[in-house]
Protein backbone atom coordinates (compact mmCIF):
# COMPACT_ATOMS: atom_id res chain seq x y z
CA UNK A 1 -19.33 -15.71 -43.37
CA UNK A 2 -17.32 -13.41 -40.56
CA UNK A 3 -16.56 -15.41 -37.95
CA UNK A 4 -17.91 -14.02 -34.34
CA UNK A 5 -15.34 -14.57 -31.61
CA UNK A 6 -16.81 -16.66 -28.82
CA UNK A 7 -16.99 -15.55 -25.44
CA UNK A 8 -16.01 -18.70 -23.91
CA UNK A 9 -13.45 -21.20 -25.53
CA UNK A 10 -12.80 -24.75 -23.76
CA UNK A 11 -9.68 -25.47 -24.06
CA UNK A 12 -8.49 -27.56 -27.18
CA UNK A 13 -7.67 -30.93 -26.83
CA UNK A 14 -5.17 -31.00 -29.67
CA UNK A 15 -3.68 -34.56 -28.72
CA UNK A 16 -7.27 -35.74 -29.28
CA UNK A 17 -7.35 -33.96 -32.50
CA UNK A 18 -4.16 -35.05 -33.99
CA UNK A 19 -4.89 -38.34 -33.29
CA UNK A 20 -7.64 -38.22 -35.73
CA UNK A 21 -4.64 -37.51 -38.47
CA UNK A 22 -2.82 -40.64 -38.43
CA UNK A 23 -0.05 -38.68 -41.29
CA UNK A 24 0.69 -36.27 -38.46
CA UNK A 25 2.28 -38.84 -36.40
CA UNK A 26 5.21 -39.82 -39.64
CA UNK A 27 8.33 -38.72 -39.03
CA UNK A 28 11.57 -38.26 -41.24
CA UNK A 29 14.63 -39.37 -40.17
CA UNK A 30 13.44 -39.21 -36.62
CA UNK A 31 12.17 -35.08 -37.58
CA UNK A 32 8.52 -34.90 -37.52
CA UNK A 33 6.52 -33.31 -40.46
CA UNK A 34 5.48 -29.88 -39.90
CA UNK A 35 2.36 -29.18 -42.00
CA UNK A 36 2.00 -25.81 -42.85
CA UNK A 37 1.15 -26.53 -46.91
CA UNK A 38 -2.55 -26.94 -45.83
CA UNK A 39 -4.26 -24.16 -48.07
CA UNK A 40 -2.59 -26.31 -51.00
CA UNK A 41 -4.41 -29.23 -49.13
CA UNK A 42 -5.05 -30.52 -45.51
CA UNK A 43 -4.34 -34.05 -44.24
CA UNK A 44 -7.25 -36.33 -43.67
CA UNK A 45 -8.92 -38.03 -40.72
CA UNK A 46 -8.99 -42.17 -40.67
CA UNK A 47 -12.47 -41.95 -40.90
CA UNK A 48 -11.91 -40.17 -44.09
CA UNK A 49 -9.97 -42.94 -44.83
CA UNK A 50 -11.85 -45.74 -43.89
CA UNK A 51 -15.03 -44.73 -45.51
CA UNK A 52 -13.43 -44.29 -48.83
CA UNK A 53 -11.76 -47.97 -48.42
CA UNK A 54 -15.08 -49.23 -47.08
CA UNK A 55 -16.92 -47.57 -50.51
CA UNK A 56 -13.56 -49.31 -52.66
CA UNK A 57 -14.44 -52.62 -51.05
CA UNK A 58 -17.89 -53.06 -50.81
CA UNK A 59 -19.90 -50.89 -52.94
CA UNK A 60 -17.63 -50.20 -56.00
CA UNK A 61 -20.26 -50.42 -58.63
CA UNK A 62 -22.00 -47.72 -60.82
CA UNK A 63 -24.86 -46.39 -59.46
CA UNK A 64 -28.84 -47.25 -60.46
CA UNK A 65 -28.83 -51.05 -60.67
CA UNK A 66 -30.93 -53.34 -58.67
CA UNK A 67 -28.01 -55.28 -57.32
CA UNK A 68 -26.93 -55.05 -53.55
CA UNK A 69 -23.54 -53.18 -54.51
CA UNK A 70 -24.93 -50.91 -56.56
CA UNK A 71 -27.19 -49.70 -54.13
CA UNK A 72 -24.29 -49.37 -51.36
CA UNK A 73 -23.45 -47.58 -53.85
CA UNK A 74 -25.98 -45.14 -54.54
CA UNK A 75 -26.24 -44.73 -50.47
CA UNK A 76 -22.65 -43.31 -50.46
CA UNK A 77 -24.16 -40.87 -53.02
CA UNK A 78 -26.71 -39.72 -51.13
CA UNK A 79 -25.09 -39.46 -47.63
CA UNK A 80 -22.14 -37.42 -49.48
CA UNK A 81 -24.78 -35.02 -50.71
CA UNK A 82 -26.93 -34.93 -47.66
CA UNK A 83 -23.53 -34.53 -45.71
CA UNK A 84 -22.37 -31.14 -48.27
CA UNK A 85 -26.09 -29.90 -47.75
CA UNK A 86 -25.79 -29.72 -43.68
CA UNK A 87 -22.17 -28.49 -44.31
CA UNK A 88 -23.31 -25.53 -46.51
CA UNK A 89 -26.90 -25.48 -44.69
CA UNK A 90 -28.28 -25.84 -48.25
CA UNK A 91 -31.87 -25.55 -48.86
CA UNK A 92 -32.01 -29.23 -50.36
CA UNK A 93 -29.65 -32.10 -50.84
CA UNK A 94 -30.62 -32.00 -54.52
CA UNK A 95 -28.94 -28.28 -54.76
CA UNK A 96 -25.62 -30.03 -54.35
CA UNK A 97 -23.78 -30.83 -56.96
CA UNK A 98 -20.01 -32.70 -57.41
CA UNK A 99 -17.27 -32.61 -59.85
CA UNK A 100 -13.83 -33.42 -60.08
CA UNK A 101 -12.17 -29.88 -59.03
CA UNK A 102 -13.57 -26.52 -58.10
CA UNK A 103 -12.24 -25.59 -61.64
CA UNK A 104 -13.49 -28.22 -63.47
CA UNK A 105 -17.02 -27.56 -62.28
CA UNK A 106 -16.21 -23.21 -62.31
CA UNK A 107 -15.52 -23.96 -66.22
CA UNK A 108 -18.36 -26.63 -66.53
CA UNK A 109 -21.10 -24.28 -64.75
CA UNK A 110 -19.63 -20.80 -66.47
CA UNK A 111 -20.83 -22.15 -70.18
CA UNK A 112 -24.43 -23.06 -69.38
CA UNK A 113 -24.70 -19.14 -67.35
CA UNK A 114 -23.04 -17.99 -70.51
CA UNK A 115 -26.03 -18.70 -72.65
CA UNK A 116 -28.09 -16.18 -70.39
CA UNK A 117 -25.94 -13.38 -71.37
CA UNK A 118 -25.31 -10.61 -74.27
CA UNK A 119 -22.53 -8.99 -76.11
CA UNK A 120 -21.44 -6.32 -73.88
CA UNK A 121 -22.70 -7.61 -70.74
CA UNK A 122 -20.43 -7.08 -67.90
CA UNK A 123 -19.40 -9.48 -65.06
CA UNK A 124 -17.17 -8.08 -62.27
CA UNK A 125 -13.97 -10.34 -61.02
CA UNK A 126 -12.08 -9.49 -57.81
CA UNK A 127 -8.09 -8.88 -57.41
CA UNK A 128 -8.33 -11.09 -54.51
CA UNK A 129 -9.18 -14.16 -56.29
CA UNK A 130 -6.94 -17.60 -57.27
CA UNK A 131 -7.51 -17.56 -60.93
CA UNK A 132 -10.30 -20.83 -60.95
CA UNK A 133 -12.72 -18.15 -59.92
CA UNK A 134 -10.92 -15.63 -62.54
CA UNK A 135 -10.03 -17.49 -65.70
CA UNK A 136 -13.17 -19.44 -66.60
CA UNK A 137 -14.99 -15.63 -66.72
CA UNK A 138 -12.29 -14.14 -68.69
CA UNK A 139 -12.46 -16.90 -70.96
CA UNK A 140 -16.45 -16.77 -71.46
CA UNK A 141 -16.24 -13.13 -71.86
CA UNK A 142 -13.28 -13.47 -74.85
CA UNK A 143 -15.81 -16.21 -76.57
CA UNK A 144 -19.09 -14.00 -75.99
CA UNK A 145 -17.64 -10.38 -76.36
CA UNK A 146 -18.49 -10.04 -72.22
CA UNK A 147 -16.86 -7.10 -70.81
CA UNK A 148 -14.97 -7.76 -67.47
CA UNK A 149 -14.72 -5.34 -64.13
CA UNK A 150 -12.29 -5.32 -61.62
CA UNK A 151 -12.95 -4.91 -57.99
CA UNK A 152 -9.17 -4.05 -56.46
CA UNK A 153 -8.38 -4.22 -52.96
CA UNK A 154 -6.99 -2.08 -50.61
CA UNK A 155 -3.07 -3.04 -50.24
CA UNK A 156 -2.34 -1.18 -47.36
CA UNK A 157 -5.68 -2.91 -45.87
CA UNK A 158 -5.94 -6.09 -47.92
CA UNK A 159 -9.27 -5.47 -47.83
CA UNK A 160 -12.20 -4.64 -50.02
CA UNK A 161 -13.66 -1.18 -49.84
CA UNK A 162 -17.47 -1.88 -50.94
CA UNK A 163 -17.91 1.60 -51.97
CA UNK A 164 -15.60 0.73 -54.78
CA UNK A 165 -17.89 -2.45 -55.72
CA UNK A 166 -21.08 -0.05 -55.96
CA UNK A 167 -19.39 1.81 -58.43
CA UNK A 168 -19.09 -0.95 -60.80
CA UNK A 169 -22.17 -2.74 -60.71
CA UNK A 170 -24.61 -0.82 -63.77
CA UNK A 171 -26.85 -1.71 -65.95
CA UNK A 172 -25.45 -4.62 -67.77
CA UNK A 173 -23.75 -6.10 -64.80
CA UNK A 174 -24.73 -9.40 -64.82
CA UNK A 175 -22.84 -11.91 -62.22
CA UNK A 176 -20.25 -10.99 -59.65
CA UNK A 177 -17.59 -13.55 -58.64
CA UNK A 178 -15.46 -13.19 -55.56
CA UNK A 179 -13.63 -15.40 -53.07
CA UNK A 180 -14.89 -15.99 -49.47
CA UNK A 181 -11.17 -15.84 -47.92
CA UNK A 182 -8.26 -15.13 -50.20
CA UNK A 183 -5.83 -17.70 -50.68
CA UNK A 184 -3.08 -15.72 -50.42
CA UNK A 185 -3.58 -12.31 -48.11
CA UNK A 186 -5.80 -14.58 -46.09
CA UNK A 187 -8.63 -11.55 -45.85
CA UNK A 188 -12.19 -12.98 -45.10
CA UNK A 189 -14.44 -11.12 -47.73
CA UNK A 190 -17.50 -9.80 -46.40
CA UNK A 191 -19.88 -11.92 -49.27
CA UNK A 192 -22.87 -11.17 -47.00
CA UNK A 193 -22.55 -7.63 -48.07
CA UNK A 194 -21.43 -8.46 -52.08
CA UNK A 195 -24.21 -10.52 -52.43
CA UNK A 196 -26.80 -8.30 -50.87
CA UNK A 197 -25.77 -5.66 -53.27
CA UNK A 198 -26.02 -8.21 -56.10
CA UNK A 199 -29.37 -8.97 -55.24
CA UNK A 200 -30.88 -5.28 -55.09
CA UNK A 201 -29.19 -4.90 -58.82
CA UNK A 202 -30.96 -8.14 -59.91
CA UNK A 203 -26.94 -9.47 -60.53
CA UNK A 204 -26.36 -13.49 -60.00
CA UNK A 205 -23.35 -14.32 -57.39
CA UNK A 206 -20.73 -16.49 -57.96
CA UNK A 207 -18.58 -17.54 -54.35
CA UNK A 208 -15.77 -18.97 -54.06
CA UNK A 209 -15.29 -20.62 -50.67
CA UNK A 210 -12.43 -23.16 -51.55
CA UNK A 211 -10.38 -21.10 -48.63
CA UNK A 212 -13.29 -20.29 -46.59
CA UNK A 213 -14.89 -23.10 -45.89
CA UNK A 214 -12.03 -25.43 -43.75
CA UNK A 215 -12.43 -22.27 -41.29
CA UNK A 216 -15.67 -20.65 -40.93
CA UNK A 217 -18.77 -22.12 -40.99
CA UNK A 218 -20.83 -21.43 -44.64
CA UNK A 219 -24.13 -20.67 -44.54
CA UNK A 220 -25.55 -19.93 -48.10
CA UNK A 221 -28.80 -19.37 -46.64
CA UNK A 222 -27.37 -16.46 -44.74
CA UNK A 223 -24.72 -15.17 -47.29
CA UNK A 224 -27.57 -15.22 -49.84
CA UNK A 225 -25.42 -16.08 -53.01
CA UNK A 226 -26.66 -17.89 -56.29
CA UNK A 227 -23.59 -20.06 -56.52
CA UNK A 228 -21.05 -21.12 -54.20
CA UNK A 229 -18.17 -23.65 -54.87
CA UNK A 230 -15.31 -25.61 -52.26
CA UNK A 231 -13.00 -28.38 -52.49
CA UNK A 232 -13.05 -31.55 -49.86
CA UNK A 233 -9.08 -31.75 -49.95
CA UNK A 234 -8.92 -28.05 -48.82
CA UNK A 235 -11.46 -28.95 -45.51
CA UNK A 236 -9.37 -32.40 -44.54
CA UNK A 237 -11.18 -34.70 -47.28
CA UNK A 238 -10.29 -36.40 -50.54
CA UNK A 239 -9.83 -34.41 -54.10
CA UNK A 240 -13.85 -33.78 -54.65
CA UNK A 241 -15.23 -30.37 -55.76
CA UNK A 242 -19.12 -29.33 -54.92
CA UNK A 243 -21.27 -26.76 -56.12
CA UNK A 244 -24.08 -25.21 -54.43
CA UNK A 245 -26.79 -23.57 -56.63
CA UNK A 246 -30.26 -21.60 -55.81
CA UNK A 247 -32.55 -24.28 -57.64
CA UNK A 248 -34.23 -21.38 -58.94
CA UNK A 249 -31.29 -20.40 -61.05
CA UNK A 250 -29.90 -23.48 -61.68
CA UNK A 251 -33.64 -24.54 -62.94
CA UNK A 252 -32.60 -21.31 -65.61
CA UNK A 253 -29.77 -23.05 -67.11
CA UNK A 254 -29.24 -25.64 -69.54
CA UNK A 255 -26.73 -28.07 -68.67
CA UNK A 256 -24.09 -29.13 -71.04
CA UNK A 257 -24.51 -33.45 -70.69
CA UNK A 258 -24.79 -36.27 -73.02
CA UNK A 259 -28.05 -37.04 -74.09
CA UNK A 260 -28.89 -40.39 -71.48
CA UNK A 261 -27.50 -38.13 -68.78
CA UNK A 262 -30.99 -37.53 -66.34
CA UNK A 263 -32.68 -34.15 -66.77
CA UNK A 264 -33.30 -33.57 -63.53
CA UNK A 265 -31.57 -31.49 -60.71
CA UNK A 266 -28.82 -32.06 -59.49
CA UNK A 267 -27.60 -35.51 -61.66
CA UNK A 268 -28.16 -33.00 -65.45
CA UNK A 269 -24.83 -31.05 -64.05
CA UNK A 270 -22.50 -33.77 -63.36
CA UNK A 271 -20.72 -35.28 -66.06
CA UNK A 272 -20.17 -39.03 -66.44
CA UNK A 273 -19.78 -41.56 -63.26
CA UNK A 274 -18.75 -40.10 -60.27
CA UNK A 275 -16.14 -40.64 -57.80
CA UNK A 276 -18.13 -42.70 -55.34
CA UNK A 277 -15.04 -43.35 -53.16
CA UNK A 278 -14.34 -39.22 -53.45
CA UNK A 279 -18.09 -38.82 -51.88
CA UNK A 280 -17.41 -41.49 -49.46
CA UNK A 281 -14.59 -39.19 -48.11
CA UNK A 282 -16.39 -35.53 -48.23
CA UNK A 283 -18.93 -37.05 -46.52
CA UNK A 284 -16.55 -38.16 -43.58
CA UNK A 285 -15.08 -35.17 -44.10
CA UNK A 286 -18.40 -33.47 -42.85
CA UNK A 287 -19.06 -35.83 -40.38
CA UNK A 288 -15.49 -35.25 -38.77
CA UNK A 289 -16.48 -31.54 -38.03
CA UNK A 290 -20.07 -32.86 -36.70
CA UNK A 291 -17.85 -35.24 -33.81
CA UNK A 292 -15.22 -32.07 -32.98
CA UNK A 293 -18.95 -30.04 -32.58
CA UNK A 294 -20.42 -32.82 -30.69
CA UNK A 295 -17.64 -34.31 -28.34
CA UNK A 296 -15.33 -31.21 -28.38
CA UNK A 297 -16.75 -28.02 -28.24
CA UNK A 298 -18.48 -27.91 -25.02
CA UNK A 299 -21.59 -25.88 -24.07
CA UNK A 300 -25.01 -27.41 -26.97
CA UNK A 301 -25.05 -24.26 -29.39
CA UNK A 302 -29.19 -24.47 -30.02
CA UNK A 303 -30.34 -25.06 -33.21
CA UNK A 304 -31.76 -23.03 -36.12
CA UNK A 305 -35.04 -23.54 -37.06
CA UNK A 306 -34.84 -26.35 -39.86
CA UNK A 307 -31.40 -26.83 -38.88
CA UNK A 308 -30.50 -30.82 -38.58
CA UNK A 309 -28.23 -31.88 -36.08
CA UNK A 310 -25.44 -32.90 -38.14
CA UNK A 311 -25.62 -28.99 -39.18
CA UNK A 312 -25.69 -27.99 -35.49
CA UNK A 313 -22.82 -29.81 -34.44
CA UNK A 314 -20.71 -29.26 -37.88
CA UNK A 315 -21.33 -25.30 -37.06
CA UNK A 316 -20.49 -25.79 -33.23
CA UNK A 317 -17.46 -27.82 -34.60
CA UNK A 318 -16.41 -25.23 -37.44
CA UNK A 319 -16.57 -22.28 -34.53
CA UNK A 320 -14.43 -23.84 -31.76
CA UNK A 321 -11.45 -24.81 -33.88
CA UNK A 322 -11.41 -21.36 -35.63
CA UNK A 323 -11.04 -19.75 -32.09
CA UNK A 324 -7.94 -21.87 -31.88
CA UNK A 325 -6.86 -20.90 -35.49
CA UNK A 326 -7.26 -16.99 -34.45
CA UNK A 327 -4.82 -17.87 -31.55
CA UNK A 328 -1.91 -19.74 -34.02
CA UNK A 329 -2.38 -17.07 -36.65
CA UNK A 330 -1.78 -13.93 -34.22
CA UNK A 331 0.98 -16.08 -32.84
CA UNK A 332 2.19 -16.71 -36.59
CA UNK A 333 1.69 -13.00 -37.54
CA UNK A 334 3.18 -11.69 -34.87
CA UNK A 335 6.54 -14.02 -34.46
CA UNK A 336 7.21 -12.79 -38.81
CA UNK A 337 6.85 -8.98 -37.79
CA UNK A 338 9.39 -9.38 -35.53
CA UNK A 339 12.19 -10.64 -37.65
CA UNK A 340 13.74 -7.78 -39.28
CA UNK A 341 13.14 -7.70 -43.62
CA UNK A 342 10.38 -9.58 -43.41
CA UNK A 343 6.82 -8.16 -44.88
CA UNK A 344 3.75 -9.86 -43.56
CA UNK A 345 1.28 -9.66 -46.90
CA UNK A 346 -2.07 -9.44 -45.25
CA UNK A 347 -4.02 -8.11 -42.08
CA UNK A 348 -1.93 -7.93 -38.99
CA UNK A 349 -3.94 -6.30 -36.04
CA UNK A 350 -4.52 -8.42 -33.23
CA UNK A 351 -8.22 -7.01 -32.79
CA UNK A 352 -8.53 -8.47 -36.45
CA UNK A 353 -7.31 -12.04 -36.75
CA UNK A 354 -11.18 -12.65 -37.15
CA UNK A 355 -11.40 -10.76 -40.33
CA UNK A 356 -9.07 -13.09 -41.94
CA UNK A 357 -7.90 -17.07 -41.81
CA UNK A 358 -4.74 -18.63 -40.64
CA UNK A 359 -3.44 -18.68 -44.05
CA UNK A 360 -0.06 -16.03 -43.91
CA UNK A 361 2.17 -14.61 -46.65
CA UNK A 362 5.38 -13.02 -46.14
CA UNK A 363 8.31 -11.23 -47.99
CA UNK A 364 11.54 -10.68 -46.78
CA UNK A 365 13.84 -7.76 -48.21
CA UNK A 366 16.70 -9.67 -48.88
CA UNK A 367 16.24 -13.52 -49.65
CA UNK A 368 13.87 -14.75 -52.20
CA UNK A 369 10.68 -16.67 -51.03
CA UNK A 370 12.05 -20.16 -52.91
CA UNK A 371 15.17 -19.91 -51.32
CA UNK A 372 12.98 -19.70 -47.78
CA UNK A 373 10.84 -22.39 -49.12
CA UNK A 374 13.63 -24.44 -49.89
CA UNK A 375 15.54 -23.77 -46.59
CA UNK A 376 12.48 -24.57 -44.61
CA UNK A 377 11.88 -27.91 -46.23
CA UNK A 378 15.32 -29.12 -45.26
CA UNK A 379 13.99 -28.65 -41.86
CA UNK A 380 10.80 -30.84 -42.33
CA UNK A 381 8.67 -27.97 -42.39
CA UNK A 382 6.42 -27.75 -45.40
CA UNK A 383 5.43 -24.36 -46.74
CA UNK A 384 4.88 -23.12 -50.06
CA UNK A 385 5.92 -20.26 -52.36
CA UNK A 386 4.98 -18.47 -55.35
CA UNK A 387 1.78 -17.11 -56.64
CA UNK A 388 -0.62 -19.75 -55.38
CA UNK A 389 -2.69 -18.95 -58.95
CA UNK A 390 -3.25 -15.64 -57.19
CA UNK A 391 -2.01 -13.63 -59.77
CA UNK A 392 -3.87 -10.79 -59.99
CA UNK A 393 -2.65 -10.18 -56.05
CA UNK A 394 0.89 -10.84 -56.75
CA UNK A 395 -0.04 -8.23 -59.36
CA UNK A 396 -1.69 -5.90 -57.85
CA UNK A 397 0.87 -6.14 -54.79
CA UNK A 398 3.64 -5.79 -57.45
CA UNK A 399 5.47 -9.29 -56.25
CA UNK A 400 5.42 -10.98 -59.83
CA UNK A 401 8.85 -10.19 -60.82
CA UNK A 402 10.39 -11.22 -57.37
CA UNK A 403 9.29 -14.65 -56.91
CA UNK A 404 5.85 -13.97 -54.65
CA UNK A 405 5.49 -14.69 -51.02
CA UNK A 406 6.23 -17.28 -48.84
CA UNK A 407 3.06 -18.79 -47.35
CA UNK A 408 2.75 -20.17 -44.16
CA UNK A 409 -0.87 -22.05 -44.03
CA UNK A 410 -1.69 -23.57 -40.42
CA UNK A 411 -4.81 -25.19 -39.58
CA UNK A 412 -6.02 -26.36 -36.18
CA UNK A 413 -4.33 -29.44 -36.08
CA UNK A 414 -1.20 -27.43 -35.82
CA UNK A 415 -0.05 -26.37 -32.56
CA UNK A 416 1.92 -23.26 -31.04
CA UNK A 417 5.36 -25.45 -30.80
CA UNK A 418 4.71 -25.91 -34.71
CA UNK A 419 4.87 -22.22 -35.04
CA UNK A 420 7.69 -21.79 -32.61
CA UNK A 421 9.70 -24.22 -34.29
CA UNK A 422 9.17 -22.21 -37.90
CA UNK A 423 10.02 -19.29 -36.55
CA UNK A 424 13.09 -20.35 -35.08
CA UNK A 425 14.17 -22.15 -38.07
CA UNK A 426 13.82 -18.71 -40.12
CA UNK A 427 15.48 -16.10 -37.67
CA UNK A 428 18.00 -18.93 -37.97
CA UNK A 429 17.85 -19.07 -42.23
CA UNK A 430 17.45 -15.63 -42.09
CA UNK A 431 20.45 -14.38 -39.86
């Protein structure tokens, strides 16, 4: 999942781009909207939007009938899964599986893995995590007598020091869960490595790519995990939450479903009638990244062997906007270090703006991240602040008694004047 930088970059067209976002064009009292809020959730394309009114209008019906809307139906279904299985580069569309929320299906899934394990087993939980890939563990191990184990990161670093994870894996280590890119410090975990090391200790692996996945391109072929969950609305889509699981685990749990519910994979682990309109989106969603990869990027990357073309072009897509997101976060990152009190909360070296995502949190010394927050949204410039459901970094970074950070999320529909503009506005608050 690290990101390589590419050698050659054609220039953006971000006019072309933003013009796929037709919210980034509404203004407020003649100020435009500033949209740095995106690792809360990203604005969506009209295609995204279209599609989901097309599914709304013309093939709102439950699926499995023999009538013509119910099968426009069912086609949404299996584009949207086809679509999540180039976007992942999943094995098989029927390894895909959707839900309402990352949590939702985190909480779902974590009940049928906890009838594989014992009294005293031991799962290990990052410090870098947002609590939907914390909680539901916690909660399994309370009801089954688990035993949980922390991985901490470095906070000088804000990175994990593998040696550490070695340590804790033994002989009743049974799943490891850990974030591809914190939502918070912004790091870019190296899950390559974490789930190599879970597979040499027989250990299932549990990724969360929720923050990940908008930025670099996922590959669970490559990473190698068992498990591996994102959310459309964080990578420009609707509210929609997928798991991908290894059909040779998921064939090794029971799923918890009412009894006319199908057996078979991957319709036994979702609960009750989807959101065919939510599907409709993800899949445009996917497709959007396939047209930036196609019509954008420039020089054919060659494909994989197996690898379809919508996966080509969503991976050629995926790599040339994050070269432009490595350019607005060093920007970012280095515009906050130079405004005296403040604290930038993650990694900050130029050479390393690949090792982490555009998502930056700050403190200052003097003036409380709500009051920046606050300050910044008078100025049509949306940030948040607070925790994030990080909690164990806010803990672990000691920030939980002074309000958090304030956390500055672009994507690459933003544009250097964006950044500009917030940093004048806070050497301006600030002063």
């Amino acid at each position: 999942m690290l990101p390589v930088k590419t050698p050659t970059q054609v220039p953006i067209d971000l006019d072309e781009i933003r013009d796929q976002f037709p919210s980034l064009a509404a203004t407020d009292e003649g100020h435009p909207r500033i949209h740095f809020d995106n690792p809360a959730g990203t604005q969506v394309t009209t295609r995204v939007v279209d599609r989901m009114s097309n599914c709304l209008l013309h093939g709102n019906a439950n699926i499995g009938g023999q009538f013509k809307t119910s099968q426009l139906a069912g086609a949404i279904v299996d584009d949207a899964r086809s679509a999540m299985a180039d976007f992942v580069n999943a094995p098989s569309s029927d390894e895909i599986i959707f839900g309402q929320n990352m949590t939702t299906i985190t909480l779902h899934l974590s009940r049928s893995i906890g009838r594989h394990l014992n009294a005293g087993d031991e799962i290990i939980l990052s410090q870098m995590d947002h609590d939907a890939n914390i909680e539901p563990w916690v909660l399994l191990a309370r009801d089954l007598d688990l035993k949980i184990r922390w991985l901490p990161f470095d906070i000088e670093t804000y990175e994990f020091d593998l040696g550490k994870l070695e340590e804790l894996i033994g002989s009743k280590t049974r799943l490891i869960c850990v974030g591809g890119a914190s939502n918070l410090t912004g790091t870019i975990n190296d899950v390559e490595s974490i789930c190599s090391m879970a597979r040499d200790a027989g250990v299932w692996s549990f990724i969360d790519a929720v923050q990940s996945a908008p930025h670099v391109t996922t590959d669970v072929q490559h990473i190698g995990c068992d498990f591996l969950v994102c959310s459309a609305y964080k990578f420009f889509g609707p509210h929609q939450g997928i798991l991908w699981g290894r059909r040779a685990v998921l064939e090794q749990l029971d799923p918890y479903k009412v009894r006319p519910a199908p057996a078979e994979l991957p319709w036994c682990f979702e609960t009750g009638t989807q959101s065919h309109e939510g599907l409709a989106g993800t899949g445009a969603a996917v497709d959007y990244f396939a047209w930036v990869g196609e019509t954008l990027a420039g020089e054919a990357i060659a494909a994989a062997d197996g690898e379809s073309a919508r996966r080509r072009h969503v991976r050629a897509g995926l790599d040339f906007l994050f070269v432009h997101e490595m350019v607005l976060a060093a920007k970012l990152v280095d515009g906050l270090q130079s405004i005296a009190g403040i604290k930038v909360q993650g990694i900050t070296a130029d050479e390393a703006m690949h090792r982490r995502v555009p998502t930056v949190a700050f403190t200052h010394d003097r003036v409380a991240p709500a009051t920046i927050d606050k300050a910044l949204a008078e100025r049509n410039i949306f940030v948040w602040s607070g925790d994030f459901y990080a909690i164990e970094v806010i803990k672990a970074l000691g920030l939980q008694d002074s309000g958090g950070v304030v956390r500055v999320g672009p994507v690459h529909y933003n544009s250097v004047d964006e950044i500009d503009s917030l940093l004048n506005a806070l050497e301006d608050i600030l002063s």
